[in-house]
Protein backbone atom coordinates (compact mmCIF):
# COMPACT_ATOMS: atom_id res chain seq x y z
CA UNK A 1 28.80 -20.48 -33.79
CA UNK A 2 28.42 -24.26 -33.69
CA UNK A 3 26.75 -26.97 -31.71
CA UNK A 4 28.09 -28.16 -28.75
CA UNK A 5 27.48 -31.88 -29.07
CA UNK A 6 24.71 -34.17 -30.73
CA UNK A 7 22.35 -33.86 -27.61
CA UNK A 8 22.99 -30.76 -26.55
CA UNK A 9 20.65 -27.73 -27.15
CA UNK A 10 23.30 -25.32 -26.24
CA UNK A 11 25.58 -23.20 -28.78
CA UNK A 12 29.24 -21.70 -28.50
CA UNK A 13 30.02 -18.50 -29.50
CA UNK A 14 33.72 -19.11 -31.23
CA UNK A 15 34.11 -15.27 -30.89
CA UNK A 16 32.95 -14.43 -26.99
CA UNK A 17 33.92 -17.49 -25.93
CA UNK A 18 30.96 -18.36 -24.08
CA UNK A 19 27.97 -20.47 -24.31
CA UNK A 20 25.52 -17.68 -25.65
CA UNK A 21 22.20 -19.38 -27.00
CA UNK A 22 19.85 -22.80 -26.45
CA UNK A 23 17.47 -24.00 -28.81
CA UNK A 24 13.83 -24.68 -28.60
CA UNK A 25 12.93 -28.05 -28.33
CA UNK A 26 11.24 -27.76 -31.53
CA UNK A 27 14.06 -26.49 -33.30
CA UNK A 28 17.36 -29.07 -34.70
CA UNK A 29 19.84 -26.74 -36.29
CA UNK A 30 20.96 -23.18 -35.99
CA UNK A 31 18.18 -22.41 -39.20
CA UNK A 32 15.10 -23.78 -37.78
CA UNK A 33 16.21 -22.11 -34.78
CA UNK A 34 16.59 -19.19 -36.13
CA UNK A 35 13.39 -19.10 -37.57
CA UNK A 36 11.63 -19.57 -34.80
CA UNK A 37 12.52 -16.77 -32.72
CA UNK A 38 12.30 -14.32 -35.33
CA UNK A 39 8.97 -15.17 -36.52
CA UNK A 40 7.88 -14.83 -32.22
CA UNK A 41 10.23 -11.09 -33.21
CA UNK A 42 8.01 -11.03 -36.07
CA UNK A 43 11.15 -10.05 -37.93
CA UNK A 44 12.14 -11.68 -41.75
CA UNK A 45 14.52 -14.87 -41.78
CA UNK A 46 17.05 -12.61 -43.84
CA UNK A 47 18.04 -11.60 -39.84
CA UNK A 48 21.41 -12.49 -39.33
CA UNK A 49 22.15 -15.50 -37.25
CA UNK A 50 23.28 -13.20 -33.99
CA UNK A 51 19.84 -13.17 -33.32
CA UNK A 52 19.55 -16.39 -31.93
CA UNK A 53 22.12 -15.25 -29.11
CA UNK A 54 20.75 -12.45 -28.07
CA UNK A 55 16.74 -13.45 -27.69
CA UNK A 56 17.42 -17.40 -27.13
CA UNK A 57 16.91 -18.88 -23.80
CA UNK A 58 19.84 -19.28 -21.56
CA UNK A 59 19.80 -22.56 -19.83
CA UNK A 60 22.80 -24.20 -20.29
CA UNK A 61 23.99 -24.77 -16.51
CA UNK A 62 20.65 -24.65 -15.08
CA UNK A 63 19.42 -27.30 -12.86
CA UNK A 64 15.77 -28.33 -13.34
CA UNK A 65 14.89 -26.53 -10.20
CA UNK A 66 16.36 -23.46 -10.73
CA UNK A 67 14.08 -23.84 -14.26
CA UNK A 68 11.15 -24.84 -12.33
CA UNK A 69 11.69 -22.20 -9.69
CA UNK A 70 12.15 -19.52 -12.42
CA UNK A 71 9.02 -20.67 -14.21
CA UNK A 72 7.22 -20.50 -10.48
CA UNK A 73 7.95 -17.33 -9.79
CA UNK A 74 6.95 -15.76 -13.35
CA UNK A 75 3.67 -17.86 -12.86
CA UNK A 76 3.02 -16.18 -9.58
CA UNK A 77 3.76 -12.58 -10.79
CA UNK A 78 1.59 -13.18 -13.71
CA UNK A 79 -1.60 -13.94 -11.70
CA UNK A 80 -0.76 -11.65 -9.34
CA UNK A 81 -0.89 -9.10 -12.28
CA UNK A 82 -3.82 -11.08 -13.65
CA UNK A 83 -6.28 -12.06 -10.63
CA UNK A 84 -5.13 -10.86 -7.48
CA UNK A 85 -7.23 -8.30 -7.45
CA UNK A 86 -10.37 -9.94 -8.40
CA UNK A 87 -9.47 -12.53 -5.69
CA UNK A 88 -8.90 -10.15 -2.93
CA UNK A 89 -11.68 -8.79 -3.51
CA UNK A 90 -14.01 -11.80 -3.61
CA UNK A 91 -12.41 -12.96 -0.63
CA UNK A 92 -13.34 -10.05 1.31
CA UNK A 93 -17.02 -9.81 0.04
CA UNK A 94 -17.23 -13.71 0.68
CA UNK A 95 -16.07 -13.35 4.44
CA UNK A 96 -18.65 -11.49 5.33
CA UNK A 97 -21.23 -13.87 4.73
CA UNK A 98 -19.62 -16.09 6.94
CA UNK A 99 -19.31 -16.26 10.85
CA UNK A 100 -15.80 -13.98 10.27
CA UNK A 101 -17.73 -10.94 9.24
CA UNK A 102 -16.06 -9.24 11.69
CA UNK A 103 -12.44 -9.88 10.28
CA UNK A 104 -13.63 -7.97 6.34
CA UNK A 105 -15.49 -4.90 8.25
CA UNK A 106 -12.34 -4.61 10.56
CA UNK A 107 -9.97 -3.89 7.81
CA UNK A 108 -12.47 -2.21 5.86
CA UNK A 109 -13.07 0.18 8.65
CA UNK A 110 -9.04 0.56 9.28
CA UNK A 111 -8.10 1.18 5.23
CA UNK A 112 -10.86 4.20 5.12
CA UNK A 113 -8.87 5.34 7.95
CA UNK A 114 -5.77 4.65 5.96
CA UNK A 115 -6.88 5.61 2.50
CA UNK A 116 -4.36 8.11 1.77
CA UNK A 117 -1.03 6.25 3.48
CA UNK A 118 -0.59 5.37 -0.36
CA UNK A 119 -0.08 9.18 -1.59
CA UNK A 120 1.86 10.03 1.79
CA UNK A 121 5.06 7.54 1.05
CA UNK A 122 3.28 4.37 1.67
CA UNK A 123 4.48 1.30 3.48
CA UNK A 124 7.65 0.17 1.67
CA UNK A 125 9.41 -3.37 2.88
CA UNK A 126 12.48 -4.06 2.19
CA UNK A 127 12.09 -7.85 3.16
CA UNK A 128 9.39 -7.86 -0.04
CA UNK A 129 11.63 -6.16 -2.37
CA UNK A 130 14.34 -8.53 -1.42
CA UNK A 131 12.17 -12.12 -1.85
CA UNK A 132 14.05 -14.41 -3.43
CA UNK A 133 11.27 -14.87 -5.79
CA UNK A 134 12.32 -11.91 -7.94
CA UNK A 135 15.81 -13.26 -8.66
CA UNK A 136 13.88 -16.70 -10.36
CA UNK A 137 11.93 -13.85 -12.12
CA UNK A 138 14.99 -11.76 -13.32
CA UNK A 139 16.98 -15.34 -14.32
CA UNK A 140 13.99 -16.33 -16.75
CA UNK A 141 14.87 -13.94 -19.18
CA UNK A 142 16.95 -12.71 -17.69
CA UNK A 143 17.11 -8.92 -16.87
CA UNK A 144 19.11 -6.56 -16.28
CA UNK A 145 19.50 -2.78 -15.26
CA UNK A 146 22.39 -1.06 -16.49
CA UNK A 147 23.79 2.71 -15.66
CA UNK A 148 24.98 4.90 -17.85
CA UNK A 149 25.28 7.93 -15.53
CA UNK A 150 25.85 8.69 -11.91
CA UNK A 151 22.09 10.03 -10.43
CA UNK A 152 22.76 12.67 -7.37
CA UNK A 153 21.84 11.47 -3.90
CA UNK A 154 21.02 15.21 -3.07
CA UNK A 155 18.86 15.98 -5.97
CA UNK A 156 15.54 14.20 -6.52
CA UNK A 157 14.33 12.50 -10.23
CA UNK A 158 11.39 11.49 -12.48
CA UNK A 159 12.74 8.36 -14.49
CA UNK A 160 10.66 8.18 -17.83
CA UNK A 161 10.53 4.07 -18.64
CA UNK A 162 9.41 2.89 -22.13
CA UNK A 163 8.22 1.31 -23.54
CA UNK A 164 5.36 0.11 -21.23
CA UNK A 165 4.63 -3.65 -23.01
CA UNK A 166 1.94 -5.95 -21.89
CA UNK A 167 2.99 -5.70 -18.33
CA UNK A 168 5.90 -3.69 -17.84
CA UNK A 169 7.93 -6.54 -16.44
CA UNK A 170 11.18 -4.65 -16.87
CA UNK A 171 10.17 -1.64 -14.70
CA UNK A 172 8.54 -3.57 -12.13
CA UNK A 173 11.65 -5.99 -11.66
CA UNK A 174 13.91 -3.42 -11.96
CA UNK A 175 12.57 -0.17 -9.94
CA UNK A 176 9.65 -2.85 -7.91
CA UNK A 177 12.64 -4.84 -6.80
CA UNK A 178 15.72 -5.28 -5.72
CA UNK A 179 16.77 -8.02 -8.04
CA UNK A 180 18.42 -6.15 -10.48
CA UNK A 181 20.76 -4.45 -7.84
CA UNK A 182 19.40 -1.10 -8.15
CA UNK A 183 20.73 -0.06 -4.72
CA UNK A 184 24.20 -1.40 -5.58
CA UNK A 185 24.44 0.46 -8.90
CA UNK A 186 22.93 3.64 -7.84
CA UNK A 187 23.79 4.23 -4.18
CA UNK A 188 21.86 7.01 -2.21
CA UNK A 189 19.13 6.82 -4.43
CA UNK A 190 15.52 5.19 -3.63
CA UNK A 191 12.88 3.88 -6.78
CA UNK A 192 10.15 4.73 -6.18
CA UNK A 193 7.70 3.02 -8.92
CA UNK A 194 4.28 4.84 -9.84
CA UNK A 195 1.35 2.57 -11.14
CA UNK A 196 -2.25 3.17 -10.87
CA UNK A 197 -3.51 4.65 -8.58
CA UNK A 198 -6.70 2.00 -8.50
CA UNK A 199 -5.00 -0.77 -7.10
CA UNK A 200 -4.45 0.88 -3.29
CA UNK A 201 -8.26 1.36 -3.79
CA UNK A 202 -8.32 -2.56 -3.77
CA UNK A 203 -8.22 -3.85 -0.06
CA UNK A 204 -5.55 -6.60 0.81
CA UNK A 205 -3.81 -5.84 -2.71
CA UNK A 206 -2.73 -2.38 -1.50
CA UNK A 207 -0.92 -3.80 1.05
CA UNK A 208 1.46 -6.11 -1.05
CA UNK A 209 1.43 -3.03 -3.62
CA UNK A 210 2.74 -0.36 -1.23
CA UNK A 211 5.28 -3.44 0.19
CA UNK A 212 7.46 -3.61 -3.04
CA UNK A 213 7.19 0.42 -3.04
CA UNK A 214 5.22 1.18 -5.61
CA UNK A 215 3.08 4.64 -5.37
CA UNK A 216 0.05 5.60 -7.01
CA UNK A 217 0.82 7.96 -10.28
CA UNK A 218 -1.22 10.69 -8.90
CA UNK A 219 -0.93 14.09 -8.60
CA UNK A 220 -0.37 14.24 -4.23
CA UNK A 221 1.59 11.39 -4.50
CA UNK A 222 3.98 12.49 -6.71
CA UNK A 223 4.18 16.03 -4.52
CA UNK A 224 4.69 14.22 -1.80
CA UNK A 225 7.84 11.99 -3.13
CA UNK A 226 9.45 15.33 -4.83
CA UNK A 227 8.70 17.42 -2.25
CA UNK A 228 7.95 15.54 1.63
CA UNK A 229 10.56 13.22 1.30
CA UNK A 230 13.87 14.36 1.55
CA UNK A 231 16.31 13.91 -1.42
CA UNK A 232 17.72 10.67 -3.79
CA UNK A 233 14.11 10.19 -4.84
CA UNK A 234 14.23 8.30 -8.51
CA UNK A 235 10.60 8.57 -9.31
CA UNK A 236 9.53 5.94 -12.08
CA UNK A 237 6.82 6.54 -14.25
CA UNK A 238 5.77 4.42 -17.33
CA UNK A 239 5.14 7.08 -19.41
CA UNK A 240 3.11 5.57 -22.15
CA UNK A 241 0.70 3.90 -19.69
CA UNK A 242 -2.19 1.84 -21.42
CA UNK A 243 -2.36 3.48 -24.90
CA UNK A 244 1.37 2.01 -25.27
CA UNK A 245 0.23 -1.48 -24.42
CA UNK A 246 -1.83 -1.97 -26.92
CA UNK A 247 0.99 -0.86 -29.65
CA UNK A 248 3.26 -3.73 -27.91
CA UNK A 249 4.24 -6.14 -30.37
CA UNK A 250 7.50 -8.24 -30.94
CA UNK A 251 10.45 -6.42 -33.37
CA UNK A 252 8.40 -3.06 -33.14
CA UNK A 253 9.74 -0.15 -30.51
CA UNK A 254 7.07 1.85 -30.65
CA UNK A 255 6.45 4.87 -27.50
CA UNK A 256 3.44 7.04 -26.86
CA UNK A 257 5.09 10.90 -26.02
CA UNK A 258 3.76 13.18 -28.42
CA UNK A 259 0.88 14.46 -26.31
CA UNK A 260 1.96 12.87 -22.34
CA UNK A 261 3.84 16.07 -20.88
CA UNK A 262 2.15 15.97 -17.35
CA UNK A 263 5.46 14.19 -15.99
CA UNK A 264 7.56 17.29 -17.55
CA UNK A 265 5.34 19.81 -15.59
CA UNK A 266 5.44 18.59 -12.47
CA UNK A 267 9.02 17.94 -12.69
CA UNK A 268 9.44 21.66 -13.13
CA UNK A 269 7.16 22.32 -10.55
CA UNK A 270 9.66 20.34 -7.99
CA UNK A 271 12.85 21.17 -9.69
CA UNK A 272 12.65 17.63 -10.48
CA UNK A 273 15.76 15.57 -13.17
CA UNK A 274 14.50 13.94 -16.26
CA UNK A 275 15.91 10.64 -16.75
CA UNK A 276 14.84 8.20 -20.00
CA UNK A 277 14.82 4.79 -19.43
CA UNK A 278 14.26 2.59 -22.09
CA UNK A 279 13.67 -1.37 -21.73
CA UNK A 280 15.38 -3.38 -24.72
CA UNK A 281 13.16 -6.87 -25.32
CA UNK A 282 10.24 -5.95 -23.50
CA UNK A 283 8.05 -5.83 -26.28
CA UNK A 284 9.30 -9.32 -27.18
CA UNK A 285 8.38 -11.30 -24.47
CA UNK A 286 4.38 -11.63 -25.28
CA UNK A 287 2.69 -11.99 -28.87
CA UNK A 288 -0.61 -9.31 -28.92
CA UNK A 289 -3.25 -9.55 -30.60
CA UNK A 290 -3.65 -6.87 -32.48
CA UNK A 291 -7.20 -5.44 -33.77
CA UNK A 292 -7.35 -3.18 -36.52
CA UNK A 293 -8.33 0.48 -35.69
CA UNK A 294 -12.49 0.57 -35.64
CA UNK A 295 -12.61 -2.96 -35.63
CA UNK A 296 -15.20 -4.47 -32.49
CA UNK A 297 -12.39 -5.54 -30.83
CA UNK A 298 -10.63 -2.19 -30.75
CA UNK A 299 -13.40 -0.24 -29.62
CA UNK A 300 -13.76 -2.65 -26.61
CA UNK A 301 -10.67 -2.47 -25.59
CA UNK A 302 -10.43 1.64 -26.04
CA UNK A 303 -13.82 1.66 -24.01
CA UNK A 304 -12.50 -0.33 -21.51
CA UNK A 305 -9.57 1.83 -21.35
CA UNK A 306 -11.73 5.23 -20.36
CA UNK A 307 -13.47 3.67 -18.28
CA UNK A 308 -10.65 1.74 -15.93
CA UNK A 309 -7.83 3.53 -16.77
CA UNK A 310 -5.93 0.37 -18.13
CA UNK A 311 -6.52 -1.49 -21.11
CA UNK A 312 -7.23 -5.36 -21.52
CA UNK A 313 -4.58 -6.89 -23.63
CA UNK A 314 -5.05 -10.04 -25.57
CA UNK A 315 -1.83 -12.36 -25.49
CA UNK A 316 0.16 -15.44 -25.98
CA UNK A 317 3.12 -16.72 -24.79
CA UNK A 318 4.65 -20.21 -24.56
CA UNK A 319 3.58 -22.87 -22.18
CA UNK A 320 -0.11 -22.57 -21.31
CA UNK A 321 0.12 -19.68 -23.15
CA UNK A 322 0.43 -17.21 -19.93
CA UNK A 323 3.88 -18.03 -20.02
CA UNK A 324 6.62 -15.36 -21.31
CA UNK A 325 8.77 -16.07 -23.91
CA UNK A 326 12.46 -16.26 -22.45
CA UNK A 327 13.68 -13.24 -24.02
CA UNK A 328 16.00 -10.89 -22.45
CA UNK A 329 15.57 -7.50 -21.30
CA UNK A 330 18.01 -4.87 -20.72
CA UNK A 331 16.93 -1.61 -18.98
CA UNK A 332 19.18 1.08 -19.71
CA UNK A 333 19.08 4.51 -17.18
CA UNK A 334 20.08 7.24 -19.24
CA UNK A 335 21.82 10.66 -18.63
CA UNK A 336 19.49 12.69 -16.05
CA UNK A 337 18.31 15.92 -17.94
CA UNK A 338 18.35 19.06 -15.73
CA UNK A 339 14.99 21.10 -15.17
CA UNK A 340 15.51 24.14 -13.00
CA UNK A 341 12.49 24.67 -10.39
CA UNK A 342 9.00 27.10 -11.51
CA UNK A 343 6.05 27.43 -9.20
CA UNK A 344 4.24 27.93 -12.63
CA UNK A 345 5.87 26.62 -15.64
CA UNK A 346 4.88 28.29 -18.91
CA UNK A 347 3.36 26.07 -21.45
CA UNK A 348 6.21 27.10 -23.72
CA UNK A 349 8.99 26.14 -20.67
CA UNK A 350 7.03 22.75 -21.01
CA UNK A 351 7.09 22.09 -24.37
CA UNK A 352 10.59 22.99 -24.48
CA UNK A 353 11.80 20.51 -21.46
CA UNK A 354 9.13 17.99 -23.78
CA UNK A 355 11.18 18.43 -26.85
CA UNK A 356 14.92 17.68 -24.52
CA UNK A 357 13.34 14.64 -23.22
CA UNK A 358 12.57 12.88 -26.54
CA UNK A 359 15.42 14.27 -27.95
CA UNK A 360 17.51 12.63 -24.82
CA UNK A 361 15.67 9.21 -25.50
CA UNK A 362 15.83 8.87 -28.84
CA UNK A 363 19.77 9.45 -28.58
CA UNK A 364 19.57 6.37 -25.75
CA UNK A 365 17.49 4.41 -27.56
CA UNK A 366 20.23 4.84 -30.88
CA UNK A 367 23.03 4.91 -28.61
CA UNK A 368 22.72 1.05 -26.86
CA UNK A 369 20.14 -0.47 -29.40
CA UNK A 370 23.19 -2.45 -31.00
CA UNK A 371 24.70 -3.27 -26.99
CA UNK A 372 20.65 -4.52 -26.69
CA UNK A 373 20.13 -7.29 -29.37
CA UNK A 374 18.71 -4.52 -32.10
CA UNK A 375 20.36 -4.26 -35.35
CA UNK A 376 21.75 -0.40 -36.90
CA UNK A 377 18.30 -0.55 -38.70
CA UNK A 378 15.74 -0.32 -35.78
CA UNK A 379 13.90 2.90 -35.48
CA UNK A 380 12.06 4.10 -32.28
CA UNK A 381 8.62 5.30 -33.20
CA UNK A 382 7.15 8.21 -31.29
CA UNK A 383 3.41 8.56 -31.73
């Protein structure tokens, strides 16, 4: 792997052939590069030097407005993520001290009537899903969704994705989106993303929620996908939810299953597929702070977790510090997992179907870690 020329941040690859890494602008040779990006991995220098290709930004043969677009769009996800809640709802509470009062109570008479259009298959757009906005997203890292077995258009599925990170960028652009192609590579089949079920609560942000397809992770609303709507449903639920963002943390793979086996009775209550998914890098592209267990900090942020149902996540990036580090991530769909249909699964059915499904990721997570940008010694913890 060498240097291109004297004033170019770009490196070949001798073996691929291709231009495979950049460096930061911090960084002169292949060493201090090196060392940057595994200290943001918060891996040991003694990393080999392939590394650098497979977490280092790739800009070589990008314009500076396809960069500034990219860095846009992430921007605009991120706040979205961040503040669009709080700002819909101050705008709403602020109209009606004004002279278009009349505009807030009209849609906040309308979403009572609409409250549960959310659990009953919701308002999907394709035009939304297909922005071009979410291609600039997927290029920053970039993503991508890769298949590693045909799904069946006539059966329906519950897609397990881990690890959940600080925002589960990977599932969004992948199963919120259609950037990553997931129509193309799995024809007949519809994602169907499940977040929290608090944000359709949220007036104006339901709207643009329900637009890009995403469901609430709720009991009715999952019946109603598995069960109301016809067949070549692919179900997505971040298993690990907020417990497993605050274990996010650069170099560590780290998933919360032990005790989440909801998703495995209700898919034998529909006769619903397992299918692990597992999202390579996602853990990489934010630093967390971390607080030791019983420290202020952590009780806070537990606290906060009971009572919201997410958890508040302390993090740096690069750029203003909101910014992502440009780190790939690969999501890989694994092998769907039979589950035959029970009206009322045992608890030992369950824990059995439990044990196949960790079992099935782990052998993913082995299976493509190498393919991914991990090395042989990478271990998946399951807590």
């Amino acid at each position: 792997m060498v240097r291109l020329s004297t004033n170019s941040n770009a490196l070949w690859d001798s073996q691929e052939g291709v231009v495979c890494a950049c460096f930061p602008d911090n960084c002169k040779t292949v060493l201090d590069a090196t060392c940057h990006w595994t200290a943001i991995l918060g891996l040991g220098v003694s990393s080999n030097l392939g590394l650098l290709g497979k977490v280092a930004v790739m800009k070589q043969g990008k314009t500076r407005w396809k960069c500034f677009l990219e860095n846009i769009g992430v921007l605009q996800w991120i706040l979205t993520f961040l503040l669009f809640g709080l700002v819909c709802i101050g705008l709403m509470v602020f109209l009606l001290f004004t002279s278009l009062w009349p505009l807030p109570t009209l849609y906040f008479i309308w979403q009572l009537k609409d409250w549960h259009t959310p659990e009953r298959g919701g308002r999907r757009s394709a035009f939304v899903r297909k922005w071009k906005v979410w291609q600039h997203v997927r290029d920053y890292f970039p993503m991508k969704l890769v298949k590693t077995a045909e799904l069946n258009p006539n059966r329906n599925y519950i897609l397990g994705c881990h690890p959940h990170g600080v925002m589960s960028m990977g599932a969004f652009t992948s199963f919120g989106t259609e950037a990553c192609g997931f129509k193309d590579i799995f024809p007949g089949i519809r994602s169907c993303l499940c977040i929290l079920g608090c944000i359709f609560k949220i007036p104006l942000y339901r709207e643009y929620a329900m637009a890009t397809g995403c469901y609430p992770v709720s009991k009715p609303s999952l019946e109603y996908l598995l069960s109301k709507s016809g067949n070549g449903n692919a179900v997505v639920i971040v298993i690990g939810g907020a417990a497993e963002s605050l274990l996010s943390r650069p170099g560590i793979n780290t998933v919360v299953m032990k005790q989440r086996k909801g998703f495995v009775r209700v898919a034998l209550e529909f006769g619903a597929d397992l299918v692990p998914v597992y999202s390579y890098g996602e853990n990489n592209i934010f630093r967390q702070v971390i607080f030791s267990e019983g420290s202020l900090g952590w009780r806070l942020q537990h606290l906060f977790k009971r009572i919201m149902g997410f958890a508040p996540c302390l993090f740096v990036g690069e750029h203003c510090f909101w910014m992502p580090y440009h780190c790939p991530v690969t999501t890989v769909v694994g092998c769907p997992l039979a589950v035959p249909k029970r009206c009322s699964p045992s608890q030992e059915e369950v824990d059995h179907y439990h044990g196949l499904y960790i079992e099935a990721l782990v052998k993913l997570f082995h299976e493509h870690k190498a393919s991914c940008g991990l090395s042989d010694t990478h271990k998946l913890q399951i807590v």
